[in-house]
C-alpha atoms as a PDB file:
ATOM      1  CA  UNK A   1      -6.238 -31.309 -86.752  1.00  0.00           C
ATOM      2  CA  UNK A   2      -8.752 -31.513 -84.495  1.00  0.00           C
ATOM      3  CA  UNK A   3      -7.174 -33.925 -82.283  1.00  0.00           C
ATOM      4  CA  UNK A   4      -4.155 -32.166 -82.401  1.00  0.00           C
ATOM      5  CA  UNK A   5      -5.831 -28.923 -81.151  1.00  0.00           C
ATOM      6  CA  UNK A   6      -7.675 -30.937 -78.310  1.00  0.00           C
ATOM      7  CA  UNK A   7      -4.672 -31.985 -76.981  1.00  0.00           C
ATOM      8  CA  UNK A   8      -3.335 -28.533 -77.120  1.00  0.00           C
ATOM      9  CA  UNK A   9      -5.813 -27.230 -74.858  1.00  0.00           C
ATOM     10  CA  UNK A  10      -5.902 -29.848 -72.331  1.00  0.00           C
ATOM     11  CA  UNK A  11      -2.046 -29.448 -72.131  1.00  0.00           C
ATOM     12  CA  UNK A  12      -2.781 -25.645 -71.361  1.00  0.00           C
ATOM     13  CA  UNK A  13      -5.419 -26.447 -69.585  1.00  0.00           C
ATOM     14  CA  UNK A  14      -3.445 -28.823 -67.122  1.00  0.00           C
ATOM     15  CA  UNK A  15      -0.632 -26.509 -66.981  1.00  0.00           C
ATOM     16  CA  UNK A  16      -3.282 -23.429 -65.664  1.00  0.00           C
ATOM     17  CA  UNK A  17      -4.641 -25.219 -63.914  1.00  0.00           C
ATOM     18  CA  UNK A  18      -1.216 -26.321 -62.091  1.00  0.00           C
ATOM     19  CA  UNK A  19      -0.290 -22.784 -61.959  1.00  0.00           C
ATOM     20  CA  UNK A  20      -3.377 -22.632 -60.207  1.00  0.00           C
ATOM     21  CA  UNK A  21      -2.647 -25.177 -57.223  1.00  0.00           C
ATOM     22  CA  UNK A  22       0.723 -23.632 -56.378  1.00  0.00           C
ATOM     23  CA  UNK A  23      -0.471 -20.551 -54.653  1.00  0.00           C
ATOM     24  CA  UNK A  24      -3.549 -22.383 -52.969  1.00  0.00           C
ATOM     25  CA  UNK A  25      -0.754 -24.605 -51.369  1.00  0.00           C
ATOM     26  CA  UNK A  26       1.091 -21.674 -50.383  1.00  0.00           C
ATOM     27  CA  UNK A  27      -2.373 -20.252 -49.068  1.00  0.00           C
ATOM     28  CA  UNK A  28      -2.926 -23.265 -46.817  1.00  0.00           C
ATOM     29  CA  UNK A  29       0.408 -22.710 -45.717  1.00  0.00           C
ATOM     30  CA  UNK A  30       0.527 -18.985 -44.709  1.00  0.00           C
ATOM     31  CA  UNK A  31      -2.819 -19.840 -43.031  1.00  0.00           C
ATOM     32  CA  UNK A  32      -1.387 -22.647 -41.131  1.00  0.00           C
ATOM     33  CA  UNK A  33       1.588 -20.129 -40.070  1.00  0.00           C
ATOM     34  CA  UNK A  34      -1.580 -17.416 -38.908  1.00  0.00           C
ATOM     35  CA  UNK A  35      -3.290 -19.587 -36.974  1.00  0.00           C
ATOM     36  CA  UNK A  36       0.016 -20.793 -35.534  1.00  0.00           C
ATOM     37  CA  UNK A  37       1.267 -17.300 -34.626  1.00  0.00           C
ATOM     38  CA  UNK A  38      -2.329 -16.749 -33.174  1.00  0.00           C
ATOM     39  CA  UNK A  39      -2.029 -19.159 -30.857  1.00  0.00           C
ATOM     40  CA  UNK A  40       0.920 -18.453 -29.547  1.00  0.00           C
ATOM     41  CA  UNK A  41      -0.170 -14.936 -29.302  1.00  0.00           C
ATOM     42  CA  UNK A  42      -2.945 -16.606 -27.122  1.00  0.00           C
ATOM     43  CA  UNK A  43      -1.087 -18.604 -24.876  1.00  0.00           C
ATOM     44  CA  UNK A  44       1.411 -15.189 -24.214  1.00  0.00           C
ATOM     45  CA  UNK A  45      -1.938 -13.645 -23.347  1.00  0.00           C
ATOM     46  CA  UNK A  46      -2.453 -16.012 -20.866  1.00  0.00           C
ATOM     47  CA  UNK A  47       0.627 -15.830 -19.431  1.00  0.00           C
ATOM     48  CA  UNK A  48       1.310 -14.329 -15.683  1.00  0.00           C
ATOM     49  CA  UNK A  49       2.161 -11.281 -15.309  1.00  0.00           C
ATOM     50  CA  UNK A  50       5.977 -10.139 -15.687  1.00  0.00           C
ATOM     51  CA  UNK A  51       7.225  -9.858 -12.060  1.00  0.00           C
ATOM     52  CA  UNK A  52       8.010  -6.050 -10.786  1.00  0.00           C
ATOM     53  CA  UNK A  53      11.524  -4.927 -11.635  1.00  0.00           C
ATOM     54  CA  UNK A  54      14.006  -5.513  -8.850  1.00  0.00           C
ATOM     55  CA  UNK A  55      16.607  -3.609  -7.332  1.00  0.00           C
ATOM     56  CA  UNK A  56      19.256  -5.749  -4.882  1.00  0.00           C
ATOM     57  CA  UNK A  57      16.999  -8.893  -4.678  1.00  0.00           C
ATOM     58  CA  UNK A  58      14.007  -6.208  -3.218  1.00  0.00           C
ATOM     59  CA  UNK A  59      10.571  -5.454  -5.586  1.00  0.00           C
ATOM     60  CA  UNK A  60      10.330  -2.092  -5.527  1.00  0.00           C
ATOM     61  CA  UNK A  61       6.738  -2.438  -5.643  1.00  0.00           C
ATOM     62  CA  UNK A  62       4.833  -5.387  -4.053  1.00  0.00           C
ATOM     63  CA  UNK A  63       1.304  -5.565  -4.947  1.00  0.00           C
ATOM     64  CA  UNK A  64       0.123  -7.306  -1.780  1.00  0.00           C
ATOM     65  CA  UNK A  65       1.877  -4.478   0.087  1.00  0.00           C
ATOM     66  CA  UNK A  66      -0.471  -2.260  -1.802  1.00  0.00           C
ATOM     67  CA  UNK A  67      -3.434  -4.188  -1.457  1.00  0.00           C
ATOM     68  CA  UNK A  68      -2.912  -4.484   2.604  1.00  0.00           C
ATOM     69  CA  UNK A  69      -1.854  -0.770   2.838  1.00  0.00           C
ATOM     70  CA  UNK A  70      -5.699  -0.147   0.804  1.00  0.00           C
ATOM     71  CA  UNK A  71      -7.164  -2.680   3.658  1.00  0.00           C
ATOM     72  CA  UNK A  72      -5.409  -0.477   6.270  1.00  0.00           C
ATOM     73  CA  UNK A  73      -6.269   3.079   5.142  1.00  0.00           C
ATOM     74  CA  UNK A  74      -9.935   1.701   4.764  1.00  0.00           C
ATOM     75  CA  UNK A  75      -9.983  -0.084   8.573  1.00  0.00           C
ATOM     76  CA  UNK A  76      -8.880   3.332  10.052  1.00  0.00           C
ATOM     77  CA  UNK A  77     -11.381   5.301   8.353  1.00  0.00           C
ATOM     78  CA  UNK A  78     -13.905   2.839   9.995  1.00  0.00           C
ATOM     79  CA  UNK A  79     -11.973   3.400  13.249  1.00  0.00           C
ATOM     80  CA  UNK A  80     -12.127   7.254  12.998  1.00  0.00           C
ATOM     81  CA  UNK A  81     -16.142   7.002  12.734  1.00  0.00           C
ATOM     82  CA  UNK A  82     -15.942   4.964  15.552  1.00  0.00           C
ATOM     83  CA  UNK A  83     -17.120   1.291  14.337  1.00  0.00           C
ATOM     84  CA  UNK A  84     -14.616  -0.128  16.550  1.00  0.00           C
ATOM     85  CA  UNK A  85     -15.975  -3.978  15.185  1.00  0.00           C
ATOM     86  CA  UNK A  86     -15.584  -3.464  11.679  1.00  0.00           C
ATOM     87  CA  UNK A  87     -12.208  -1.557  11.794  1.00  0.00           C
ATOM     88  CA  UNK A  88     -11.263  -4.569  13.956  1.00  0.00           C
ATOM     89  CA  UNK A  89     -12.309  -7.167  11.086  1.00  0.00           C
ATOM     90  CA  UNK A  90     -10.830  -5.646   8.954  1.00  0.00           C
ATOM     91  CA  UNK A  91      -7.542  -4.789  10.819  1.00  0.00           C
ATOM     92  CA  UNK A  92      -7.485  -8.566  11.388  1.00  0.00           C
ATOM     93  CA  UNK A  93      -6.499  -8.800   7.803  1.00  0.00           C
ATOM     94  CA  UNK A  94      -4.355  -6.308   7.749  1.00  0.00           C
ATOM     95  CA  UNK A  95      -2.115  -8.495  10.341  1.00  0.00           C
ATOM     96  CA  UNK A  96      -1.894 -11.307   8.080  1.00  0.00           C
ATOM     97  CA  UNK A  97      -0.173  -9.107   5.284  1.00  0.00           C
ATOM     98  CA  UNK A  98       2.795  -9.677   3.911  1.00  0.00           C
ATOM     99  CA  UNK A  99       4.025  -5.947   5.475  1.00  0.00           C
ATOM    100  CA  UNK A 100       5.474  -6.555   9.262  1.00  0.00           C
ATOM    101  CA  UNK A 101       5.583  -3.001   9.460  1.00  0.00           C
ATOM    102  CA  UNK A 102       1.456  -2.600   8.639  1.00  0.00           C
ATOM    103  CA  UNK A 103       0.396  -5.618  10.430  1.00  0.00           C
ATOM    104  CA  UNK A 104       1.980  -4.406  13.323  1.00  0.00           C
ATOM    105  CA  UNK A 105       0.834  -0.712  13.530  1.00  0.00           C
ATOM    106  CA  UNK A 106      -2.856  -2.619  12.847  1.00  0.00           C
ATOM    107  CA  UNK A 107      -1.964  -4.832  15.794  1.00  0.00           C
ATOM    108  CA  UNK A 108      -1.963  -1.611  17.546  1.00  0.00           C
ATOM    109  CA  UNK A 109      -5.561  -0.740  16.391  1.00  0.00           C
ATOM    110  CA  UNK A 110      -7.059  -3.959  17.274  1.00  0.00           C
ATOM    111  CA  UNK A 111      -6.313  -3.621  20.731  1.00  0.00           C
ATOM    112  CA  UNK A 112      -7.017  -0.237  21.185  1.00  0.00           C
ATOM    113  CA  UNK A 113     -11.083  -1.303  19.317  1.00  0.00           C
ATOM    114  CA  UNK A 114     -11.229  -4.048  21.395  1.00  0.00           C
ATOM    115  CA  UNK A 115     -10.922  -1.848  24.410  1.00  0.00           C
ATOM    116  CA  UNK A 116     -13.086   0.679  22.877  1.00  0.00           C
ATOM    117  CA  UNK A 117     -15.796  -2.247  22.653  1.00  0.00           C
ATOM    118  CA  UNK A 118     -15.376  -3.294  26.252  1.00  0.00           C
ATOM    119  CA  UNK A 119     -17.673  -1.478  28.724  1.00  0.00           C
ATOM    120  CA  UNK A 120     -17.135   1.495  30.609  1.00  0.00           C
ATOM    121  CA  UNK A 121     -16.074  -0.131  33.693  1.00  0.00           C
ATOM    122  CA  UNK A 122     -13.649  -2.293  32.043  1.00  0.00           C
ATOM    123  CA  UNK A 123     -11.376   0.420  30.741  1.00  0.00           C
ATOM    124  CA  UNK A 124      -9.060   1.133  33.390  1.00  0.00           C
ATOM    125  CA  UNK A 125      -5.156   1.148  32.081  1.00  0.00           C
ATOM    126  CA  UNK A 126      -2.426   0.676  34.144  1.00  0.00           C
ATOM    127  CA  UNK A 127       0.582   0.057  31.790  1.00  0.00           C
ATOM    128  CA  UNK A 128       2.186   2.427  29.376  1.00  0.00           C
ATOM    129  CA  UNK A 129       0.707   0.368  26.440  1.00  0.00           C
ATOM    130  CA  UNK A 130      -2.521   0.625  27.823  1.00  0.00           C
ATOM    131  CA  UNK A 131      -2.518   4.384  28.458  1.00  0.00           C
ATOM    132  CA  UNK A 132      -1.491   5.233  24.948  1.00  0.00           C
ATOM    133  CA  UNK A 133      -4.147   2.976  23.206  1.00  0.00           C
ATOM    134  CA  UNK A 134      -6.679   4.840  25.419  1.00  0.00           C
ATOM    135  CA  UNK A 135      -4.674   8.312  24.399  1.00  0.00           C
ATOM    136  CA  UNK A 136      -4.827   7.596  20.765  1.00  0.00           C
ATOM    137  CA  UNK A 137      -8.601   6.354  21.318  1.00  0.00           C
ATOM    138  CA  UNK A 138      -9.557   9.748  22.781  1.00  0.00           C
ATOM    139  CA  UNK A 139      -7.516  11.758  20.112  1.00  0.00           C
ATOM    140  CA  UNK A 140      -9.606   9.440  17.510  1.00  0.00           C
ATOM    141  CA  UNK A 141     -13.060  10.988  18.842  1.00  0.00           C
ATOM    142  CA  UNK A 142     -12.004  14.494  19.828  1.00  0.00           C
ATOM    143  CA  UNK A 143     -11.627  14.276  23.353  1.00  0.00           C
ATOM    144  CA  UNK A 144      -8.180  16.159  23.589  1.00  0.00           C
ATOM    145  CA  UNK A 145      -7.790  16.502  27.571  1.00  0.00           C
ATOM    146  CA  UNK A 146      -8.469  12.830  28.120  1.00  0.00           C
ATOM    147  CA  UNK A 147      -5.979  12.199  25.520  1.00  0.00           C
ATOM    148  CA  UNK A 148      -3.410  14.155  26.696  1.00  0.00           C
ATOM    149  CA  UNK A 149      -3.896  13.011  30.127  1.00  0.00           C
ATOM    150  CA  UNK A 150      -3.497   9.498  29.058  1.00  0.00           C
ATOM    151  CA  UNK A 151      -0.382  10.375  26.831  1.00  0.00           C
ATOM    152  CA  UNK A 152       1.170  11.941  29.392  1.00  0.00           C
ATOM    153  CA  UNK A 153       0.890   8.899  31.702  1.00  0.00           C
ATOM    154  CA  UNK A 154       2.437   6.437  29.068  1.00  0.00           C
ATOM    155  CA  UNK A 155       5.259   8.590  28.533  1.00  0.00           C
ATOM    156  CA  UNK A 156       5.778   9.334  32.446  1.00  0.00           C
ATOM    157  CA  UNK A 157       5.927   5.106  32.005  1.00  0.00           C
ATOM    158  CA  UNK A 158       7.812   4.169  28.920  1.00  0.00           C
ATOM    159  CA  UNK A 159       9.932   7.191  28.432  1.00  0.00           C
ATOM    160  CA  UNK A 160      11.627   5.947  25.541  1.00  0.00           C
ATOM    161  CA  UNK A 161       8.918   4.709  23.616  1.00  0.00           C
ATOM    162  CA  UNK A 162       9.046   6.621  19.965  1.00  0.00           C
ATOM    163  CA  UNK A 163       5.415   5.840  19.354  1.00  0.00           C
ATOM    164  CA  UNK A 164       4.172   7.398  22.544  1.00  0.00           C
ATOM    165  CA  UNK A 165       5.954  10.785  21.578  1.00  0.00           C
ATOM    166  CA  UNK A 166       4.872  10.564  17.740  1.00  0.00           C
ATOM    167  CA  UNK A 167       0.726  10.340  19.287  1.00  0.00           C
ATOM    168  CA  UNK A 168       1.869  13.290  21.456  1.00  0.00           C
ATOM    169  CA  UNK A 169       2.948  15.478  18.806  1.00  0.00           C
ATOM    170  CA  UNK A 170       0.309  14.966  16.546  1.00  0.00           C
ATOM    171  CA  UNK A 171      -2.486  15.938  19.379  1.00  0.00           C
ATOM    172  CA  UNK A 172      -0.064  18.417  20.133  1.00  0.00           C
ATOM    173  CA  UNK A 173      -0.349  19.565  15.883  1.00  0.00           C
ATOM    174  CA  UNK A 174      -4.291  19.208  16.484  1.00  0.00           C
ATOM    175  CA  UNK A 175      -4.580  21.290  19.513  1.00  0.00           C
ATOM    176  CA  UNK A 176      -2.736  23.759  18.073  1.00  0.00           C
ATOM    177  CA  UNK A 177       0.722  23.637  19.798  1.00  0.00           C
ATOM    178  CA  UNK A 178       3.229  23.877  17.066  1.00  0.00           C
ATOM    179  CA  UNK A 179       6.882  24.284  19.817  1.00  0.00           C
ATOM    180  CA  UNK A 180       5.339  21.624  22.020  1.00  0.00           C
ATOM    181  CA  UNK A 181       4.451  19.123  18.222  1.00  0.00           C
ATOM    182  CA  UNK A 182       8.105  20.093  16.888  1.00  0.00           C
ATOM    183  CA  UNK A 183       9.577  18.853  20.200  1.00  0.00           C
ATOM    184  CA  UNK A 184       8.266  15.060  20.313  1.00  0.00           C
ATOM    185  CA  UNK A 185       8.390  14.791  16.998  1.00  0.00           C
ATOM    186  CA  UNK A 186      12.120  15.276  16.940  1.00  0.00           C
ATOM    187  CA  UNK A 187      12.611  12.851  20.015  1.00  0.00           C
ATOM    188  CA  UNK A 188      10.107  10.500  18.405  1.00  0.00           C
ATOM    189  CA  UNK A 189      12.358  10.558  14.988  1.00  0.00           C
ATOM    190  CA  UNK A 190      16.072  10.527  17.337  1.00  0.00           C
ATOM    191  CA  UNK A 191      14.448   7.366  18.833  1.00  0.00           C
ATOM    192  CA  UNK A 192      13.238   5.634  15.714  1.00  0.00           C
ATOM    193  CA  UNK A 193      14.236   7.293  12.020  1.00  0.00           C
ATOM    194  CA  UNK A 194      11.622   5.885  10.727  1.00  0.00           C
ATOM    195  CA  UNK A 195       9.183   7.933  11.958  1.00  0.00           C
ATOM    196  CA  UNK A 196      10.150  11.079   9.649  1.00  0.00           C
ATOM    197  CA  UNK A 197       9.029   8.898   6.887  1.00  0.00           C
ATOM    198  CA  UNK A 198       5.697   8.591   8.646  1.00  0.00           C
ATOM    199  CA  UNK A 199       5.237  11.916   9.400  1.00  0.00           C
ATOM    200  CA  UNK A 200       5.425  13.434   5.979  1.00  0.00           C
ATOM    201  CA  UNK A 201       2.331  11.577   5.174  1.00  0.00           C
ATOM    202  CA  UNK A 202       0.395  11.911   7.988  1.00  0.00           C
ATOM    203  CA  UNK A 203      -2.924  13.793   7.650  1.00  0.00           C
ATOM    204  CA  UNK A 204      -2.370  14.723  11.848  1.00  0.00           C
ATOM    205  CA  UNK A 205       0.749  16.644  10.697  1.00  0.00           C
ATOM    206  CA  UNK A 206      -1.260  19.327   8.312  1.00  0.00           C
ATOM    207  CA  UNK A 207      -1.158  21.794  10.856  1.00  0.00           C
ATOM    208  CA  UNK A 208       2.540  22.168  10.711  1.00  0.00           C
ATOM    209  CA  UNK A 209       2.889  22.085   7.045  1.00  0.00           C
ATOM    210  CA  UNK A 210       3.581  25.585   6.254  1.00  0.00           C
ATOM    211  CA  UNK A 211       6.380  25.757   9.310  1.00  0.00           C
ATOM    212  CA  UNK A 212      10.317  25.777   8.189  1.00  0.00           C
ATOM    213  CA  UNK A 213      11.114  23.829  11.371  1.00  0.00           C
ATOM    214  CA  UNK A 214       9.066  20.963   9.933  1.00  0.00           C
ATOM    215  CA  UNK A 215      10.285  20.757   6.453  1.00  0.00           C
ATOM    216  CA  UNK A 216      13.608  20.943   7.908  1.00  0.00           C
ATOM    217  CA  UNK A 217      13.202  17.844  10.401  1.00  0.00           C
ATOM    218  CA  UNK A 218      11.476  15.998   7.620  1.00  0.00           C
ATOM    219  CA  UNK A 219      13.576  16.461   4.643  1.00  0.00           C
ATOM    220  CA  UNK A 220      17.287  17.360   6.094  1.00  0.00           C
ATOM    221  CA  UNK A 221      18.563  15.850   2.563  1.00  0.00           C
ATOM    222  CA  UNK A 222      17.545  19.042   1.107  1.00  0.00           C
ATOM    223  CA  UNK A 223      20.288  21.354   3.345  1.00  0.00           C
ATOM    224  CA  UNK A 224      22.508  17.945   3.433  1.00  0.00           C
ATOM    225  CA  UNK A 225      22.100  17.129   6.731  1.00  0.00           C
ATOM    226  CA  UNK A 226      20.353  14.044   6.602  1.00  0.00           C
ATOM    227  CA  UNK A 227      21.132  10.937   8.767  1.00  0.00           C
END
């Protein structure tokens, strides 16, 4: 009897303990599958970025565009306060961006600091070029008449240059000569479109913000005459 009991309970004994062994096995197994899932989850982590969403082949936004327009903004403030060498430096990078459009408006700055940094002496202009970087170099430091005077003389010599009317009619908004502003700005724009686009972010233009003429020249898709 008693042997007969014994091996009772080691049979139940054998089959708990069985029992027992399944679900560790499937406990291992689920834990494998975690620490699979987890790394996956870590390598997805480390993963690139997902490129910008494209329209026609074109990213609609280009994060070294953004970075070199943040270079630019920051180079012109330094050119505004008149530290002509480190709005050059930093200009200098500006040109190497991936933007043709922003490297070559800073190309424009660099040579108007590097003639801001030559002595006195040295700053005599002669072509049109050279008369509008010393324009937009006096309309950077307040001197108006010099600036105008110097305009004047690059658009006497290059009178179909659409940047030298766009720096006459913003000293034009900043002397306070809203006809005269509306005028180049419209030949600036009828010489190069793009220019409306400039204007409608450009701090120089505040002064004619609150003038129908403006928002009419700026945004003609609004009364559908636009191109």
């Amino acid at each position: 009897m008693a042997r007969t009991l014994t091996r009772h309970i080691t049979s139940v004994s054998m089959r708990f303990m069985a029992k027992v062994r399944k679900p560790t096995r499937a406990s291992s197994s689920h834990a494998k599958s975690a620490s699979h899932s987890r790394a996956k989850l870590q390598k997805k982590k480390n993963l690139p970025p997902a490129p910008p969403h494209q329209r026609g082949g074109v990213e609609l936004v280009d994060p070294r565009v953004q970075a070199q327009l943040k270079i630019y903004d920051e180079a012109l403030a330094l050119f505004r306060q008149q530290k002509f060498a480190r709005a050059k430096q930093e200009l200098e990078k500006v040109v190497e961006g991936p933007s043709k459009e922003l490297a070559d408006r800073a190309r424009m700055h660099v040579k108007i600091a590097e003639q801001r940094m030559k002595p006195l002496h040295d700053q005599n202009p002669r072509t049109a070029d050279e008369h509008y970087q010393r324009g937009v170099a006096m309309m950077n430091v307040g001197r108006w008449d010099d600036a105008r005077e110097s305009l004047d003389k690059a658009r006497r010599a290059a009178p179909k240059a659409d940047h030298i009317h766009y720096a006459l009619a913003a000293l034009d908004c900043l002397t306070g000569e809203a006809d005269s502003a509306m005028a180049n700005l419209k030949v600036a724009i009828q010489l190069k479109s793009e220019n409306r686009y400039h204007a409608r972010n450009d701090e120089d233009f505040a002064f004619l913000q609150e003038d129908p003429r403006f928002t009419e020249l700026l945004y003609p898709e609004k009364d559908g005459t636009a191109g």
